[in-house]
N, C-alpha and C. Protein backbone atom coordinates (compact mmCIF):
# COMPACT_ATOMS: atom_id res chain seq x y z
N UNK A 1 0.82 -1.20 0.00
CA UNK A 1 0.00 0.00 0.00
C UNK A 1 0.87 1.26 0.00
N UNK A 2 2.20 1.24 0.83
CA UNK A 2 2.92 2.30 1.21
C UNK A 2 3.43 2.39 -0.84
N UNK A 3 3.94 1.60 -1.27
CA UNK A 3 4.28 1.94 -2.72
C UNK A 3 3.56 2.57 -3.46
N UNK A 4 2.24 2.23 -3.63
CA UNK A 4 0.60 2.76 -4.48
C UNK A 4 1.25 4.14 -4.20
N UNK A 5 0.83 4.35 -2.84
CA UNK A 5 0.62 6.00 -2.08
C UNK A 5 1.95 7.01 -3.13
N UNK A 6 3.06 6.10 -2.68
CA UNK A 6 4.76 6.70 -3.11
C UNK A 6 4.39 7.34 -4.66
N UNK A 7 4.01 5.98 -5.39
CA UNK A 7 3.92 6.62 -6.80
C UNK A 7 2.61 7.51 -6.89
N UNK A 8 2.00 6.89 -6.65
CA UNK A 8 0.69 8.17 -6.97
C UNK A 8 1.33 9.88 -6.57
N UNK A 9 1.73 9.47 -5.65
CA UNK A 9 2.05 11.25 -4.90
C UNK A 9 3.13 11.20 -6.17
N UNK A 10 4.64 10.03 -6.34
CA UNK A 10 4.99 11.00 -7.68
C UNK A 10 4.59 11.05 -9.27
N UNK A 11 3.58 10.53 -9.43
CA UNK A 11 2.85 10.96 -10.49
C UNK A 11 2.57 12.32 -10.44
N UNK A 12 1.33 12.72 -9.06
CA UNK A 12 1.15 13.56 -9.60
C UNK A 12 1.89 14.83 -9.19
N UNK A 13 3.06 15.05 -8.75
CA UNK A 13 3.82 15.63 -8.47
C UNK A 13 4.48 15.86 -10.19
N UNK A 14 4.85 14.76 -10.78
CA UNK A 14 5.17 15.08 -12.03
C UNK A 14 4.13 15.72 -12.95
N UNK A 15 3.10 15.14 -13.12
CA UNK A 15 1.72 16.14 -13.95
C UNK A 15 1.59 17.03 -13.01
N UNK A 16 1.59 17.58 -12.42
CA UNK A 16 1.23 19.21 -11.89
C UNK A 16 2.54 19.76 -12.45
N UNK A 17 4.02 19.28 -12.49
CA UNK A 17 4.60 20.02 -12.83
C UNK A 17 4.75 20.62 -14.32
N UNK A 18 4.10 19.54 -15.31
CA UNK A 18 4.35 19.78 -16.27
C UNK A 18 3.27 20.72 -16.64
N UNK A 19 2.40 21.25 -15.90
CA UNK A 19 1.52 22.22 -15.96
C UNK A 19 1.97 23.88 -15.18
N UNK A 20 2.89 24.16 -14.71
CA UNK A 20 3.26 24.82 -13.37
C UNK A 20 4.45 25.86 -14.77
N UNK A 21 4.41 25.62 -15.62
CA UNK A 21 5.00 26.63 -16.59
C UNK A 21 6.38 26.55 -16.11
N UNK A 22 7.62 27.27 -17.08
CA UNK A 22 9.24 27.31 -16.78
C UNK A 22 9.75 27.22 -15.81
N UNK A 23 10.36 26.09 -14.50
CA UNK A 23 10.77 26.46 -13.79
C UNK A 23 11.82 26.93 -13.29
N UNK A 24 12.68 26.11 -12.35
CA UNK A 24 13.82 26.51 -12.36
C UNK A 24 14.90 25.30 -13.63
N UNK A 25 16.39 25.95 -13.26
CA UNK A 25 17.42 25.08 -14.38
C UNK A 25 16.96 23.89 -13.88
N UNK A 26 17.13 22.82 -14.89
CA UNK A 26 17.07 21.24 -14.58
C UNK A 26 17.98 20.92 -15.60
N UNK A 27 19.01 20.35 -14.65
CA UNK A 27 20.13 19.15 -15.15
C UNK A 27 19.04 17.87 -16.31
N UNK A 28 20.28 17.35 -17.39
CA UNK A 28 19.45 16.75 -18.09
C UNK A 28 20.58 16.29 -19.57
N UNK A 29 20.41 15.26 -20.04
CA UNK A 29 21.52 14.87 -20.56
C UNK A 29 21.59 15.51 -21.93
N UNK A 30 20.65 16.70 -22.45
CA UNK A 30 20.70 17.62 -23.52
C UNK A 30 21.31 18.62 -22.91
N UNK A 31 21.83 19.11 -21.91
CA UNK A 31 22.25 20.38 -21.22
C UNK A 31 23.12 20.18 -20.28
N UNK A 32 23.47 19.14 -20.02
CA UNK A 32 24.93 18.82 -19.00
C UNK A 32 25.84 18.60 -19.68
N UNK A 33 27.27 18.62 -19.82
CA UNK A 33 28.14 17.70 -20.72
C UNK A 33 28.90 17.17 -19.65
N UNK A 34 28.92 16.00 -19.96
CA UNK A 34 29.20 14.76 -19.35
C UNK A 34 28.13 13.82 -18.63
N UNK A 35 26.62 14.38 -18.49
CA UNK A 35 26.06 13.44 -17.90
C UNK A 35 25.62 12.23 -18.32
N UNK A 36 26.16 11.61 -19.23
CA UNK A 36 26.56 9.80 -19.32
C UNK A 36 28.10 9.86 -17.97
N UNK A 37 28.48 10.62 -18.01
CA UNK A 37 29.92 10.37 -17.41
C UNK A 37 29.86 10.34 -15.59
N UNK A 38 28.58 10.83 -15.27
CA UNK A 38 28.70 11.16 -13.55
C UNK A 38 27.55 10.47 -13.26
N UNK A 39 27.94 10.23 -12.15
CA UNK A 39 27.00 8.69 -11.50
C UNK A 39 25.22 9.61 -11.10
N UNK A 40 24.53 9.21 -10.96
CA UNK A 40 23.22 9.88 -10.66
C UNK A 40 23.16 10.53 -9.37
N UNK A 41 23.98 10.55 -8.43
CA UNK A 41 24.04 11.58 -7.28
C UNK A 41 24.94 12.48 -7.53
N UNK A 42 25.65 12.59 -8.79
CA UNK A 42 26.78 13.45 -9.02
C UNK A 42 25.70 14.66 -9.86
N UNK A 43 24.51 13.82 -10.25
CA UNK A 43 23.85 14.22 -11.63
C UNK A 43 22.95 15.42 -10.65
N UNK A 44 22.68 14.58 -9.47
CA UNK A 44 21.68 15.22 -8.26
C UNK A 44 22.26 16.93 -7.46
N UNK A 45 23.89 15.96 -7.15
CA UNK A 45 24.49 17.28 -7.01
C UNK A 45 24.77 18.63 -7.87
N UNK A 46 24.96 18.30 -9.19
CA UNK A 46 25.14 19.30 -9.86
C UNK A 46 23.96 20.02 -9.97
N UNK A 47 22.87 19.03 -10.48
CA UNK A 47 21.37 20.43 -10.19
C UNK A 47 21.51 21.53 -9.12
N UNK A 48 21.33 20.98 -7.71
CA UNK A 48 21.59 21.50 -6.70
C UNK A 48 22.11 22.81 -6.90
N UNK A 49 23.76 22.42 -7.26
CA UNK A 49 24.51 23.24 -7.34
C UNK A 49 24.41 24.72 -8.41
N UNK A 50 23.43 23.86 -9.03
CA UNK A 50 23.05 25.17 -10.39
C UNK A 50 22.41 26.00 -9.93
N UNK A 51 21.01 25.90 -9.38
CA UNK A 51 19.78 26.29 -9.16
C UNK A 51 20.57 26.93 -7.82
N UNK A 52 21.36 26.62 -6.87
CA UNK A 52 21.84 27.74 -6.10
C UNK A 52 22.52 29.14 -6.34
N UNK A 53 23.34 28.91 -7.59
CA UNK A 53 23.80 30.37 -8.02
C UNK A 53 22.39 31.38 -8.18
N UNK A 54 23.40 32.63 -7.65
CA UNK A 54 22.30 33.71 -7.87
C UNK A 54 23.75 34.63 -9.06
N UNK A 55 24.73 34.47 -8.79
CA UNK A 55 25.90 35.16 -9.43
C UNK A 55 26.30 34.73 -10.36
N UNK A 56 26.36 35.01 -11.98
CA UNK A 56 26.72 35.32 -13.03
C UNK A 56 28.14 34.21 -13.01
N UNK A 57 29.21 35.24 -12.52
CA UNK A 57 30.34 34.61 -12.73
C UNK A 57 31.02 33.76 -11.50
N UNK A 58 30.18 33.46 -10.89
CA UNK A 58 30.34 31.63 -9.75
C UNK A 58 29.47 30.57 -10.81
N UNK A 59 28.93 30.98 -11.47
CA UNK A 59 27.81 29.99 -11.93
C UNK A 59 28.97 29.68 -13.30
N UNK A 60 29.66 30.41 -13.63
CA UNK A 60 30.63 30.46 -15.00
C UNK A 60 32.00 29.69 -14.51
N UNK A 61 32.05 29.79 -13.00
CA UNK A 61 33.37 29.20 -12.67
C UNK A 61 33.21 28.30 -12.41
N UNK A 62 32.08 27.71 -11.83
CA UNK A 62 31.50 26.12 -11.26
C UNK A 62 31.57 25.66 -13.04
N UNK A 63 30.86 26.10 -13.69
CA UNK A 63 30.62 25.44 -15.30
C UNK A 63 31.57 24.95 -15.80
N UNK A 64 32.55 25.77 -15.76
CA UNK A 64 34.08 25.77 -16.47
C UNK A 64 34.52 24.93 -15.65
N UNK A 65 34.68 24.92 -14.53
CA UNK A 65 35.59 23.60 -13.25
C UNK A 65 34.76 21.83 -13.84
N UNK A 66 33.44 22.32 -13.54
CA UNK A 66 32.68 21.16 -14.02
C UNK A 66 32.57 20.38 -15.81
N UNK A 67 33.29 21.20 -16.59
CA UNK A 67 33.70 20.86 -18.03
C UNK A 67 34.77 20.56 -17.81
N UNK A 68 36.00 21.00 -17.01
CA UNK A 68 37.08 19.93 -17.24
C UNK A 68 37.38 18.58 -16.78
N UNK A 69 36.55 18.53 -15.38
CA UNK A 69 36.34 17.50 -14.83
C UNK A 69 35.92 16.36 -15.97
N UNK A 70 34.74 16.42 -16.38
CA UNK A 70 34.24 16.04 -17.47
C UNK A 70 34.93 15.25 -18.47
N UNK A 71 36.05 16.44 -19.12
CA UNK A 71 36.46 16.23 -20.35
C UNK A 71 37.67 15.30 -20.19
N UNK A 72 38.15 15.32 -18.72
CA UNK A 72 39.10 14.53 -18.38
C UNK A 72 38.83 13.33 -17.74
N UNK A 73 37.40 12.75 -17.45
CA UNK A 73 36.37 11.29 -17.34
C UNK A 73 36.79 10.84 -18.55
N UNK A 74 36.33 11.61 -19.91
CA UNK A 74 35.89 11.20 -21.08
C UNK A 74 37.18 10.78 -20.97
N UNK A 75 38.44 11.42 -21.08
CA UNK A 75 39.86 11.10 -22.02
C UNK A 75 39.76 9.68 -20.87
N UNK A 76 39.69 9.60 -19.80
CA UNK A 76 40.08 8.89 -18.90
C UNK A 76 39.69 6.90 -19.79
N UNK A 77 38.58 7.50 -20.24
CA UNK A 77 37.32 6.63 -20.38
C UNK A 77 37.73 5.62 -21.96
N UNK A 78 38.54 6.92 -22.79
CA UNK A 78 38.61 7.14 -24.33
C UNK A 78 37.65 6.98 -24.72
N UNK A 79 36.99 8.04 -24.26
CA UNK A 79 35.39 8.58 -24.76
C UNK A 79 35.79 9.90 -25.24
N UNK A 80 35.02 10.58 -26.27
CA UNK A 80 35.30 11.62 -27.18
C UNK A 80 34.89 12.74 -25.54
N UNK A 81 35.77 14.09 -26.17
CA UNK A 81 35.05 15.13 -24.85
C UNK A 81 33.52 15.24 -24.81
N UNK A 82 33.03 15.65 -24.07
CA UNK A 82 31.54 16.35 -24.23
C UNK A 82 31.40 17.35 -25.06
N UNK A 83 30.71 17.12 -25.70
CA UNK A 83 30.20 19.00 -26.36
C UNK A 83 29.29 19.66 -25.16
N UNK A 84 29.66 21.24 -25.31
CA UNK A 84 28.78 22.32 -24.62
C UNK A 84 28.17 22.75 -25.75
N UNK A 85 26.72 22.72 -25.80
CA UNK A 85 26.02 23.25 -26.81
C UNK A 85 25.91 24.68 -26.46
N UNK A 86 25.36 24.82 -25.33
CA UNK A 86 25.38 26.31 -24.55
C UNK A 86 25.51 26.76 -23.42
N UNK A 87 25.80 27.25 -23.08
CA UNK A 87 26.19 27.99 -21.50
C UNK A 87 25.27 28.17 -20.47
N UNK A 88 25.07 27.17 -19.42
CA UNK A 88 23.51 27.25 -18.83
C UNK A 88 23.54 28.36 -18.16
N UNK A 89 24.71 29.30 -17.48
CA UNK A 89 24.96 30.24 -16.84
C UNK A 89 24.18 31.64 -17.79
N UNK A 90 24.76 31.37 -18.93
CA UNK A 90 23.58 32.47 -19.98
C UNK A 90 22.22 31.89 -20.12
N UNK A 91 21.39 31.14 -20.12
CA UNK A 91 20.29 30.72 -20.29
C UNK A 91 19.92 31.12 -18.87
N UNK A 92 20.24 30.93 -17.84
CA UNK A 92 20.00 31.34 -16.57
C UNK A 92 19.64 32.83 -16.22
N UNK A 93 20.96 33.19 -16.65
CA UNK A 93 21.14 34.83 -16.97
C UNK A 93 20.00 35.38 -17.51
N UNK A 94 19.56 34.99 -18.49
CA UNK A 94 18.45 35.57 -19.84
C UNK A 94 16.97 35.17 -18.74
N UNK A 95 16.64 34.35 -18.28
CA UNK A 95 15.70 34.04 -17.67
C UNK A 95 15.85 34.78 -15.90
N UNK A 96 16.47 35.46 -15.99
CA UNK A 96 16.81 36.82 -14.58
C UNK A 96 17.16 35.84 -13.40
N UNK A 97 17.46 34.83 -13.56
CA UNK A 97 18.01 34.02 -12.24
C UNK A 97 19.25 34.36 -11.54
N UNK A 98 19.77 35.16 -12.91
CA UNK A 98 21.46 35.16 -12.22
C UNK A 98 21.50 36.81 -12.74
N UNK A 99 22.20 37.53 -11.85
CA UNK A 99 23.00 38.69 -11.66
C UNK A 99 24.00 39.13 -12.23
């Protein structure tokens, strides 16, 4: 019974959200580079860590620290680097989250 309850509440925790319009950044393997490369609490931490910047250029220095890390899994791995399609720190920016 305790399971039913679990998912139902996250069902609809997920359909309300997808009704609740833009929220905050969400980590996601179109917008992270490297997330094939970091274990799912690494994936957990980095959200975290996003959605806490309020500052422009901490959010640019975490990004940049967190791409080399990355790019040096991949070589580790001889997996090609990650591509950065775009800069979540500017998408952040543009959406007034960051300063």
């Amino acid at each position: 019974m305790r399971r039913i309850t679990t998912l139902t509440l996250a069902l609809t925790l997920t359909a309300s959200s997808a009704f609740a319009g833009p929220g905050p950044w969400s980590a996601n393997k179109g917008n992270t580079p490297g997330w094939q490369l970091m274990t799912p609490e690494e994936r957990t931490e980095h959200q975290a860590k996003m959605r806490s910047f309020t500052d422009y250029n901490a959010c640019t220095q975490y990004v940049d620290e967190h791409r080399k890390k990355m790019v040096e899994r991949a070589k580790e791995k001889g997996m090609a680097p990650p591509a950065m399609r775009r800069n979540p720190c500017d998408m952040m920016k543009a959406r007034g989250l960051l300063k």
